[in-house]
Structure formats: structure tokens, C-alpha cells
C-alpha atoms as a PDB file:
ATOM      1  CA  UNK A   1     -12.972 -16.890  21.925  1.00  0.00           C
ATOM      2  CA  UNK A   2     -10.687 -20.281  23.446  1.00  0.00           C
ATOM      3  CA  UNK A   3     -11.095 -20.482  26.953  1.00  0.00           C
ATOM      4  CA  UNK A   4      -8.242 -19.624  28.761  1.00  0.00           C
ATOM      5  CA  UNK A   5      -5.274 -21.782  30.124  1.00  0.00           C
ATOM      6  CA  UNK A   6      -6.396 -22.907  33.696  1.00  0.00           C
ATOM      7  CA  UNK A   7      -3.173 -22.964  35.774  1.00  0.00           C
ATOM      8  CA  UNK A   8      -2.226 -23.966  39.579  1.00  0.00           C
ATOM      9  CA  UNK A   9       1.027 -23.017  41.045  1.00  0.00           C
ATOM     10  CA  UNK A  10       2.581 -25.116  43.975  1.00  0.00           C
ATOM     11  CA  UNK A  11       6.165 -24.281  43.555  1.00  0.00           C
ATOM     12  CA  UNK A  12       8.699 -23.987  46.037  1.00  0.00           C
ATOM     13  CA  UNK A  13      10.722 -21.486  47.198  1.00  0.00           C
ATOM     14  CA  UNK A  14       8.382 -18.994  47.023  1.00  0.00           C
ATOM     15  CA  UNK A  15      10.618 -16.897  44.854  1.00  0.00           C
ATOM     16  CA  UNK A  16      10.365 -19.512  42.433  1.00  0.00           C
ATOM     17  CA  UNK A  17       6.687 -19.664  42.475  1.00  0.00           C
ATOM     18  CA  UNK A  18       6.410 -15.467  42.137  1.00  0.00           C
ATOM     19  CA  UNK A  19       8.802 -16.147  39.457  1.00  0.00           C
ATOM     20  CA  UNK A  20       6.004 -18.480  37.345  1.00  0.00           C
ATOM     21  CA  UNK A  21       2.921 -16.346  38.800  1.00  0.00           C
ATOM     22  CA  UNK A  22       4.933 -12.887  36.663  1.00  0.00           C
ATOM     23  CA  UNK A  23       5.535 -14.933  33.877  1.00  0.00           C
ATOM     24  CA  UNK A  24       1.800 -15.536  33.836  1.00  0.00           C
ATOM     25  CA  UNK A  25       0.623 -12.190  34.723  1.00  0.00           C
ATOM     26  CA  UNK A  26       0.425 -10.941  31.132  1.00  0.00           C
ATOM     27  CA  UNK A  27      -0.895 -13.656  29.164  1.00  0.00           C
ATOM     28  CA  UNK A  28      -4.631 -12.692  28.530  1.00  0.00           C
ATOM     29  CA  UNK A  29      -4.995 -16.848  27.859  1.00  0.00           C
ATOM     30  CA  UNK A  30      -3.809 -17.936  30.530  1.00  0.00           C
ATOM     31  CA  UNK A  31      -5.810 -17.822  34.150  1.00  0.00           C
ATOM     32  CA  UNK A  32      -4.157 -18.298  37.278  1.00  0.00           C
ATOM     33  CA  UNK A  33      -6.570 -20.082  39.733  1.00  0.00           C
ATOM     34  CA  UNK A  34      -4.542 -20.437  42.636  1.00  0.00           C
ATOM     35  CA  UNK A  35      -1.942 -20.473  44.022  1.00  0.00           C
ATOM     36  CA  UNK A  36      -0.515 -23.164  46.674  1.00  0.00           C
ATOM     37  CA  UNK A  37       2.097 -22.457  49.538  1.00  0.00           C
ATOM     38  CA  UNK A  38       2.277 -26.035  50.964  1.00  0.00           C
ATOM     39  CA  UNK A  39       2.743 -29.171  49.279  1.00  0.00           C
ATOM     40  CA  UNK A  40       0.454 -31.567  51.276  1.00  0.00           C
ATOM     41  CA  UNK A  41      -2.477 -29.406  49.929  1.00  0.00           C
ATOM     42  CA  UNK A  42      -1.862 -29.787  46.303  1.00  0.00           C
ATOM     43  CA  UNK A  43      -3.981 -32.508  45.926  1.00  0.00           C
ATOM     44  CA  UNK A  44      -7.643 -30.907  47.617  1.00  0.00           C
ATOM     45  CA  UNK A  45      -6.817 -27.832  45.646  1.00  0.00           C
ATOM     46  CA  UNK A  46      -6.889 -29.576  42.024  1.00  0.00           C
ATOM     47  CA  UNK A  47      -9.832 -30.835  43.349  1.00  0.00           C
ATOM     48  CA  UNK A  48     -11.118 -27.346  43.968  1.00  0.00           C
ATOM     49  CA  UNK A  49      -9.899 -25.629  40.702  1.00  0.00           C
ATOM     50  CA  UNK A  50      -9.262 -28.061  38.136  1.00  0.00           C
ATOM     51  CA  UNK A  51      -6.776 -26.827  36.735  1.00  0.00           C
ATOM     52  CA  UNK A  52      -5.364 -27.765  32.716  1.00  0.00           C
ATOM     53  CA  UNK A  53      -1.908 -27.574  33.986  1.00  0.00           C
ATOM     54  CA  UNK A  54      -0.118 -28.004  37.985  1.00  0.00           C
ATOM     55  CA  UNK A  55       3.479 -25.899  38.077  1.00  0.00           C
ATOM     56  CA  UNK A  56       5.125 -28.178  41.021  1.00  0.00           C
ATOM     57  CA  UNK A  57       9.178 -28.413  42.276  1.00  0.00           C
ATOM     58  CA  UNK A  58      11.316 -30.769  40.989  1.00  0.00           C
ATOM     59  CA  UNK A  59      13.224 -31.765  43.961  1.00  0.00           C
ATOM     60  CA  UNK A  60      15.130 -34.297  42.444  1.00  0.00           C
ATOM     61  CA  UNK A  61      15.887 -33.789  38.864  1.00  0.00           C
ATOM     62  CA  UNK A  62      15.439 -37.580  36.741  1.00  0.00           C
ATOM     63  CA  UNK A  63      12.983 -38.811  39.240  1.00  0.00           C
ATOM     64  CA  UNK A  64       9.923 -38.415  38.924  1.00  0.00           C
ATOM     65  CA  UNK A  65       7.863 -36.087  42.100  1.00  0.00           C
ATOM     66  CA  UNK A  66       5.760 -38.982  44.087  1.00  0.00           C
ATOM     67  CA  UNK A  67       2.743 -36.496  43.693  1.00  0.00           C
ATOM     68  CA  UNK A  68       2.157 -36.989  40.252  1.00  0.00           C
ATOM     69  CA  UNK A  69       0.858 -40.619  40.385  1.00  0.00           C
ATOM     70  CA  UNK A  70      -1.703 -39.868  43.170  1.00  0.00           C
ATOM     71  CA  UNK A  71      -2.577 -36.550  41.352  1.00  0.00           C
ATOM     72  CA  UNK A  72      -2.882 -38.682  37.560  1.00  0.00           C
ATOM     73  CA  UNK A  73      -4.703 -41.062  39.261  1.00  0.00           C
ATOM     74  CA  UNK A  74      -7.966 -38.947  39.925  1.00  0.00           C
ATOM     75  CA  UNK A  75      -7.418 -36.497  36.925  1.00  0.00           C
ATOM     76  CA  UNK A  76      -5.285 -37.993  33.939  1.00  0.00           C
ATOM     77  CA  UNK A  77      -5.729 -35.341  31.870  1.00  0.00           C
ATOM     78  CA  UNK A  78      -4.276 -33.187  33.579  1.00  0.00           C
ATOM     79  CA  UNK A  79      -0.588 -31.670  32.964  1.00  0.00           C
ATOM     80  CA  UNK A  80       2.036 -31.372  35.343  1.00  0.00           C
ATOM     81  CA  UNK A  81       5.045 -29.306  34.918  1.00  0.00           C
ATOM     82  CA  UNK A  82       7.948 -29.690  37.394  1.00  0.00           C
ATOM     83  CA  UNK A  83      10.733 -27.337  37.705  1.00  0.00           C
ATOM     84  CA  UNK A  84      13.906 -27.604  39.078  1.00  0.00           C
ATOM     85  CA  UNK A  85      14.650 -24.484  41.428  1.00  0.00           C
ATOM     86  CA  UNK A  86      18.394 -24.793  41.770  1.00  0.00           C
ATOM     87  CA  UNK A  87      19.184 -26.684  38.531  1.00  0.00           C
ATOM     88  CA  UNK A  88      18.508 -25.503  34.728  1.00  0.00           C
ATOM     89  CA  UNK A  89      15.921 -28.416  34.257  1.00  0.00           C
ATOM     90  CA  UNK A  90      11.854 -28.510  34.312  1.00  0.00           C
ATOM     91  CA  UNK A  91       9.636 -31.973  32.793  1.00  0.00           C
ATOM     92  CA  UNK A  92       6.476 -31.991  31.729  1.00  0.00           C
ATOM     93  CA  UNK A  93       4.562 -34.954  33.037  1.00  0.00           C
ATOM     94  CA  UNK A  94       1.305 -36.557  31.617  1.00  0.00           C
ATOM     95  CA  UNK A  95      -0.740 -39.654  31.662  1.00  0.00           C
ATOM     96  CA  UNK A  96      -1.837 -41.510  28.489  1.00  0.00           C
ATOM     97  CA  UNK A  97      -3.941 -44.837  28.526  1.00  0.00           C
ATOM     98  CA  UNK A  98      -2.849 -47.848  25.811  1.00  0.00           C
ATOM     99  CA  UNK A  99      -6.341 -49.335  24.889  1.00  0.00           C
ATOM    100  CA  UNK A 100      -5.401 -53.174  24.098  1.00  0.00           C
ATOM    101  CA  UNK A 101      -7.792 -55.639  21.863  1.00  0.00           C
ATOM    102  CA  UNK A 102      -7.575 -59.259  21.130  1.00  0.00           C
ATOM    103  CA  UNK A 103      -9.584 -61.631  19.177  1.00  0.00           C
ATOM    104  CA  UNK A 104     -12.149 -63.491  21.054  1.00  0.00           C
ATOM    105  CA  UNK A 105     -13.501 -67.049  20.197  1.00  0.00           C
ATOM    106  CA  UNK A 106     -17.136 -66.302  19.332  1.00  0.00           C
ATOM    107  CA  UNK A 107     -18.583 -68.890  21.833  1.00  0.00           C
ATOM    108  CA  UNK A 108     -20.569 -68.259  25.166  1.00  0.00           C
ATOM    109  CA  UNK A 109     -17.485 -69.715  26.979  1.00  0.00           C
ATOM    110  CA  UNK A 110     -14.947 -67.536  25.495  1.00  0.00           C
ATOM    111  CA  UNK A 111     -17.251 -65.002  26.913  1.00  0.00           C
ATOM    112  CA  UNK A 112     -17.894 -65.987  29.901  1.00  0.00           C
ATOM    113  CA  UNK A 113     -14.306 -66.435  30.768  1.00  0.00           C
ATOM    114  CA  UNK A 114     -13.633 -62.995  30.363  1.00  0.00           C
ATOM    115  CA  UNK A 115     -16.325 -61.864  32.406  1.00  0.00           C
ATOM    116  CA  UNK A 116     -15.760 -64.307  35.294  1.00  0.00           C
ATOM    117  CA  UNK A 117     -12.239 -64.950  35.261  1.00  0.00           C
ATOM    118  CA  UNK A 118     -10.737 -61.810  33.202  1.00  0.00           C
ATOM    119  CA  UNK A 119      -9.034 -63.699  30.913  1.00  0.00           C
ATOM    120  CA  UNK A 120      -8.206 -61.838  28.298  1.00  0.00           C
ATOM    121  CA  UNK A 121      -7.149 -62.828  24.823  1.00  0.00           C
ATOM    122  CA  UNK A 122      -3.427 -61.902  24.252  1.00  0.00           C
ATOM    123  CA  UNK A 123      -3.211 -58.829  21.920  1.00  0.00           C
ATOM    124  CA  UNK A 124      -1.712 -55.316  21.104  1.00  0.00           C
ATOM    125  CA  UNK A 125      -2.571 -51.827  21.979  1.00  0.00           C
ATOM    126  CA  UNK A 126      -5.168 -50.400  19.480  1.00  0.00           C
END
């Protein structure tokens, strides 16, 4: 059997988050594994329960919430899903990394300048 749907819910209002925690009730994939009431604890509970996806507000609709850089920072794969409460609008938010290459001479100096002065060969992501 796939292993269930980890998911934390930090909405606001609390309607709104009762509103995602039903929609969840039912669905034998996905597990609930907690539920947060205010925001400045969002980040020591993904710690906690590392979760696959955060439910979050989405105060201001086309900005992105300030939360999700600190929260991709120490877990980029998770997924964050902000929703608007008083607007028909909710984003799904994600980190990705661009791995970038570049020829290198192959000389002990080319080398060396990498590792002392990170130099790095221009070049595209791979």
C-alpha cells in the first residue's frame, strides 16, 4: 500500500481551516498530522511532523506569504498550498534547484581556482 499524504494545516480563520480539516476527513490517503492555530508556530511544527504538504492563508493574493522562503529553506521538498480566505484564489508553492555545469580547463590551476576563489566556469543549467 502508498503511504499516505502527510498534511499540516495552519490556516486562518479557523472556519477556514475546519473547512480543509472536513475536506480531509474522508480521504483514507491522506493523514492529517496537525493542526496549527497560530502562525508564528508553523515553522517548529514542520519540524515536528514533516509534513508532504503545509495548507497556510494567503493574505495577500499575487504575493507570495513571507513564510514560505524560511519554511523552503530547511525543507525544499516540501509543498505549500496557500489559500485565499476571502477571495476565490489558492497557489501552490514549491522549491526546485537548477543544477548548472561548465567546462573546466583540465589544469591544476583551473582547479584550484574554483576551490579557492569559486570561480566558476560560465555555463547552463543541466
Amino acid at each position: 500500500m502508498q503511504r499516505a499524504v502527510r498534511v499540516l494545516v495552519a490556516n486562518r480563520p479557523k472556519l477556514m481551516r475546519e473547512l480543509i480539516l472536513a475536506t480531509f476527513a474522508n480521504q483514507p490517503d491522506i493523514e492529517v498530522v496537525g493542526e496549527v492555530t497560530d502562525d508564528r508556530e508553523i515553522p517548529k511544527r514542520v519540524n515536528e511532523t514533516l509534513p508532504d504538504f503545509l495548507f497556510i492563508a494567503l493574505d495577500e493574493p499575487g504575493k507570495r506569504p513571507g513564510i514560505c522562503d524560511s519554511i523552503f529553506r530547511h525543507h525544499p521538498q516540501l509543498r505549500i498550498i496557500a489559500i485565499a480566505p476571502g477571495e476565490d484564489c489558492s497557489v501552490c508553492y514549491w522549491a526546485s534547484l537548477d543544477i548548472h555545469s561548465g567546462n573546466l580547463e583540465a589544469s591544476e590551476g583551473s582547479i584550484l581556482g574554483v576551490l579557492r576563489e569559486g570561480t566558476y566556469p560560465a555555463g547552463e543549467p543541466s
